[in-house]
Protein backbone atom coordinates (compact mmCIF):
# COMPACT_ATOMS: atom_id res chain seq x y z
CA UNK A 1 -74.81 -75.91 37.88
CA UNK A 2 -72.54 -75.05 40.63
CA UNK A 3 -75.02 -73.14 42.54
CA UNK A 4 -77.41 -76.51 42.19
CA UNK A 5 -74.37 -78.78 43.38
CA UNK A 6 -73.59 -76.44 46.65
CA UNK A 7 -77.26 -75.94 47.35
CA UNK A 8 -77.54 -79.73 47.32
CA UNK A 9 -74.54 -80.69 49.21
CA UNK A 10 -75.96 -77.92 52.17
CA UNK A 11 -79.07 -79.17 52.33
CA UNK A 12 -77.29 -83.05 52.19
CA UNK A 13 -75.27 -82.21 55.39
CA UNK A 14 -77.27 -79.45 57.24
CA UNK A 15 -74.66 -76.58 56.88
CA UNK A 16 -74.22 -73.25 55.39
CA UNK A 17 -72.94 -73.16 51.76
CA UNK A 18 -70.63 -70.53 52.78
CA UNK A 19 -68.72 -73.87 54.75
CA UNK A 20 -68.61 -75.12 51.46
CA UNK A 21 -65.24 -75.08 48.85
CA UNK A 22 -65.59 -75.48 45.35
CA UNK A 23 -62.51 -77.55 44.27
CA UNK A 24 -62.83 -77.80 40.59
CA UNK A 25 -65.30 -77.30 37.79
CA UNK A 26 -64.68 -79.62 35.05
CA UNK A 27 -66.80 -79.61 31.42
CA UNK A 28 -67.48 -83.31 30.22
CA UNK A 29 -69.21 -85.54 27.94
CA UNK A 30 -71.37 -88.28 30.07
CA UNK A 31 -71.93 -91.45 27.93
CA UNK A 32 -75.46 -92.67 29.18
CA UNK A 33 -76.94 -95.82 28.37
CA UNK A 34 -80.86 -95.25 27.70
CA UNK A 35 -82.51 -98.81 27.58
CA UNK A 36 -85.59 -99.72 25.30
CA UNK A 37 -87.76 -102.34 27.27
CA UNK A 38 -89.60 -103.44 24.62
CA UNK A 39 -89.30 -106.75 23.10
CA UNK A 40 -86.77 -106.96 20.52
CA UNK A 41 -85.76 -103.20 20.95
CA UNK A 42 -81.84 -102.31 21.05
CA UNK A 43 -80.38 -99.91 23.71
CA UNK A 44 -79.06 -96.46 22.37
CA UNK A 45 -75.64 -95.00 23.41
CA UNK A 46 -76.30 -91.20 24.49
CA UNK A 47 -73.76 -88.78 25.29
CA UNK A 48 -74.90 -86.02 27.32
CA UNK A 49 -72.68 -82.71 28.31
CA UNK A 50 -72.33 -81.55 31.77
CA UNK A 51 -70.15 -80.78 34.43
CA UNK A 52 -67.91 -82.98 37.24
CA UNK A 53 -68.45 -80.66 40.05
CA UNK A 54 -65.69 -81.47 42.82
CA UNK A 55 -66.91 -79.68 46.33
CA UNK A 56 -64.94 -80.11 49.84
CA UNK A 57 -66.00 -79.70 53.32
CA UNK A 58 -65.13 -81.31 56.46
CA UNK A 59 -61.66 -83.46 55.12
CA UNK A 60 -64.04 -84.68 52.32
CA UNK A 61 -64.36 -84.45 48.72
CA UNK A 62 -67.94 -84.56 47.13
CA UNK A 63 -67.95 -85.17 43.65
CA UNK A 64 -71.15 -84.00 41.47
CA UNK A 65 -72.17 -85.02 38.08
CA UNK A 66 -74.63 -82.77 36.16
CA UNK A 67 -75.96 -81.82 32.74
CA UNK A 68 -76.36 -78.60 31.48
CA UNK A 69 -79.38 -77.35 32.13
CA UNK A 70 -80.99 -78.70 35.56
CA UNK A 71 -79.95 -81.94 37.12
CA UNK A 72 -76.98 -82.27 39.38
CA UNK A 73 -76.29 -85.61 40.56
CA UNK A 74 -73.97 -86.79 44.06
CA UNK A 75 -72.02 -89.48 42.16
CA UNK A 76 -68.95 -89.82 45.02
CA UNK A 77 -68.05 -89.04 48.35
CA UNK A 78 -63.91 -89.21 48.67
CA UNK A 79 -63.00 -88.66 52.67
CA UNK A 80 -59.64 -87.42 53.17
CA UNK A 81 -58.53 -87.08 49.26
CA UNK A 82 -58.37 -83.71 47.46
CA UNK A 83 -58.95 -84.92 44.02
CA UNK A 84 -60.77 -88.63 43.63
CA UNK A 85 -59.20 -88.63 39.99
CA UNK A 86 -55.54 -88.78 41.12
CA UNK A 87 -56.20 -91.03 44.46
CA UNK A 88 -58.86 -93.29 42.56
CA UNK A 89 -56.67 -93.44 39.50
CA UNK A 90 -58.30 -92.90 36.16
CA UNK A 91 -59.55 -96.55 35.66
CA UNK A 92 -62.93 -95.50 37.58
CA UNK A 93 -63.06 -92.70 34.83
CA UNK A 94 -62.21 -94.06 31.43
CA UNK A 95 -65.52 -94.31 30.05
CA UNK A 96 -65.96 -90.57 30.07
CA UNK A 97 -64.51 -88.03 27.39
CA UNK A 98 -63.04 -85.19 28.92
CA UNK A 99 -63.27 -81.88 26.84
């Protein structure tokens, strides 16, 4: 999933992934709403496992979501911050159960 997130972020800002730091990998459990549509039909609360993927470059901190098998997600862009959980505080996090 790494691999998918650096590719990504590359190709995002047109430079080698070599130019590219890998800050932290971190394994997590992603609640995720899936709606029904149909009339009269509940939603369902799905938690999916994956990755928070934290990648620097350039005085900026890119911070991937993912599964585990083939989707990687850009889910924050933090410019001048190290780690968005500490400078964000965990408020912006505490819907997600870290394992």
């Amino acid at each position: 999933m790494v691999k998918l997130a650096l590719d990504d972020l590359a190709q995002r800002l047109e430079v080698p992934v070599e130019e590219i730091r890998l800050l932290s990998v971190e394994a997590v459990d992603w609640p995720i709403r899936a709606w029904r549509l149909g009339p009269g039909q509940a939603c369902l609360d799905v938690i999916t496992s994956g990755f928070r993927i934290s990648l620097w470059h350039a005085a900026t901190t890119y911070v991937y979501h993912s599964d585990t098998r083939d989707t990687v997600i850009l889910a924050d862009t933090v410019e001048d911050r190290q780690d968005p959980l500490t400078t964000l505080g965990q408020s912006l996090w505490s819907g997600y159960v870290w394992r």
